[in-house]
Every structure is written in structure tokens, then in C-alpha cells.
C-alpha atoms as a PDB file:
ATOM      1  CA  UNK A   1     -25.345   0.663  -2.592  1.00  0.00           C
ATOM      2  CA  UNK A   2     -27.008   0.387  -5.654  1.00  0.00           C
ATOM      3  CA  UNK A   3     -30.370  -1.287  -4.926  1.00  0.00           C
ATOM      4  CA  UNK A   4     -30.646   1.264  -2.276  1.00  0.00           C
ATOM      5  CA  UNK A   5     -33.701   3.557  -2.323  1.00  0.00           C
ATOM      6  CA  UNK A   6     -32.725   7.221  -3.552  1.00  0.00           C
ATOM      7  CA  UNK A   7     -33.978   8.990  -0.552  1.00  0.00           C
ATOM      8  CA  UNK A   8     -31.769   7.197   1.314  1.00  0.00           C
ATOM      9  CA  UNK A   9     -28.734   7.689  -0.546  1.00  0.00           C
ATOM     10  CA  UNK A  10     -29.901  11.434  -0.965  1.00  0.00           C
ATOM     11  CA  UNK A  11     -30.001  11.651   2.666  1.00  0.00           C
ATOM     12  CA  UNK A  12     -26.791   9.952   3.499  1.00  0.00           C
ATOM     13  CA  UNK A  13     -24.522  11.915   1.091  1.00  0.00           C
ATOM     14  CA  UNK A  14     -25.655  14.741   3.220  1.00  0.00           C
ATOM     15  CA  UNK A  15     -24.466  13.339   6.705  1.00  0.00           C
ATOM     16  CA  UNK A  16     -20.804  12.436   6.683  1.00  0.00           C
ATOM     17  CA  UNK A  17     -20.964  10.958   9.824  1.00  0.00           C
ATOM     18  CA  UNK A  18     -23.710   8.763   8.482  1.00  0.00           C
ATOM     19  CA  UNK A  19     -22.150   7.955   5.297  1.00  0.00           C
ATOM     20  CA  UNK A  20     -18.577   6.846   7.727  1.00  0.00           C
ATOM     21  CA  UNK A  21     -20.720   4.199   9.747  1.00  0.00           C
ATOM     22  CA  UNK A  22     -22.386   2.728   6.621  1.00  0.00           C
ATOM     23  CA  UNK A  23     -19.053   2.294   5.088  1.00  0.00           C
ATOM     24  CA  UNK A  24     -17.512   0.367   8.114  1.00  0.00           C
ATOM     25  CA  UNK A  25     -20.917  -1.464   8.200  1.00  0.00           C
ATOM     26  CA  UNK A  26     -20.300  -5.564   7.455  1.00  0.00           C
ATOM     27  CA  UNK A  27     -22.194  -6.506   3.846  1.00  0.00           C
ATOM     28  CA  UNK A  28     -25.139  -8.485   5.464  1.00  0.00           C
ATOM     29  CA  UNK A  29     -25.189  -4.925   7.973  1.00  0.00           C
ATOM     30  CA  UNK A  30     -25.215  -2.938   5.385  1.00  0.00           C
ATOM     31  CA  UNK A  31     -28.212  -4.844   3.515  1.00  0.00           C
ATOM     32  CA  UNK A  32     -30.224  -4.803   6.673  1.00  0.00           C
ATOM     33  CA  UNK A  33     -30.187  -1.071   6.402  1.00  0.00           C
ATOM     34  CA  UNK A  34     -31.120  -1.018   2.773  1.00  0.00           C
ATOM     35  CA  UNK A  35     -34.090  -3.354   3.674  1.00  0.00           C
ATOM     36  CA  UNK A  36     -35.232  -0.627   6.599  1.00  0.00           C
ATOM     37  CA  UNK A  37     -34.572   2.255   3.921  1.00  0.00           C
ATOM     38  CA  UNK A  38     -36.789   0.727   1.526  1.00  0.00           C
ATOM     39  CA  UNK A  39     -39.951  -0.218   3.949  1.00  0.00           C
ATOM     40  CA  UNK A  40     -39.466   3.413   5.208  1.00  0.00           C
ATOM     41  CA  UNK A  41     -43.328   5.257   4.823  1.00  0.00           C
ATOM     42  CA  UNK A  42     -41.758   8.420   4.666  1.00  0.00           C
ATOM     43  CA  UNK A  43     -38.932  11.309   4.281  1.00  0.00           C
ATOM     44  CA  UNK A  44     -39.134  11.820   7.918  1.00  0.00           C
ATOM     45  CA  UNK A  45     -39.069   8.199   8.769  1.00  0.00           C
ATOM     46  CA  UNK A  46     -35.866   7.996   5.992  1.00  0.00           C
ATOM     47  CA  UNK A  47     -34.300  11.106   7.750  1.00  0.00           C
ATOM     48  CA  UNK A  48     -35.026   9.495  10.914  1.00  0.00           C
ATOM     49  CA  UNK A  49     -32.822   6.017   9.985  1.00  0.00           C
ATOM     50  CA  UNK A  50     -30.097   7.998   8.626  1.00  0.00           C
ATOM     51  CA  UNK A  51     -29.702   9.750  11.222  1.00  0.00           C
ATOM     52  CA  UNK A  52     -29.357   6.827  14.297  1.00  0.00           C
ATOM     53  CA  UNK A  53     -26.475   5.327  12.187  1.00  0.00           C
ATOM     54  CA  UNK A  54     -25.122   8.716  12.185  1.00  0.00           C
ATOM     55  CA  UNK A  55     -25.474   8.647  15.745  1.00  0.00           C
ATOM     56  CA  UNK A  56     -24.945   4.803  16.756  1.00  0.00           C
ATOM     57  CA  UNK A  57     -21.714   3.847  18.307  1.00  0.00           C
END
């Protein structure tokens, strides 16, 4: 997770259930993520990505 933007791994340390799916995410998954996290405009738009992983399934 390291090229990750901070927000997002600020926000995703603070959602376990977030921070569960990302882990079981495949490498090219988890990437794809990372890609949305970093063309993210805003906190609320950051938020707003952790938060439907948290809640996919």
C-alpha cells in the first residue's frame, strides 16, 4: 500500500471493515483502488470510496 495516497490510508485505518475487504482484494484489485484514491478531488470524495469497499459484498 505504499504508493497509496495518505488520505486514503488515513481513512482506511479508521474503518476495519474497510481495511478487511482491501486486504482480501486481488493485487491488480487492490491497484485499481489506489488509482481511484489518488484521482479523488476531495476528503469527502476519499471518505466516500472508503466507505463502498467497506460496504461492498
Amino acid at each position: 500500500m505504499t504508493d497509496a495516497p495518505i488520505g486514503f490510508l488515513m481513512a482506511i485505518s479508521q474503518n476495519q471493515s474497510a481495511m478487511d475487504r482491501y486486504s482480501a482484494l486481488s493485487k491488480p484489485q487492490r491497484q485499481e483502488l489506489i488509482d481511484r484514491a489518488k484521482r479523488a478531488s476531495s476528503r469527502r470524495e476519499m471518505q466516500q470510496i472508503v466507505d463502498s469497499l467497506a460496504h461492498e459484498g
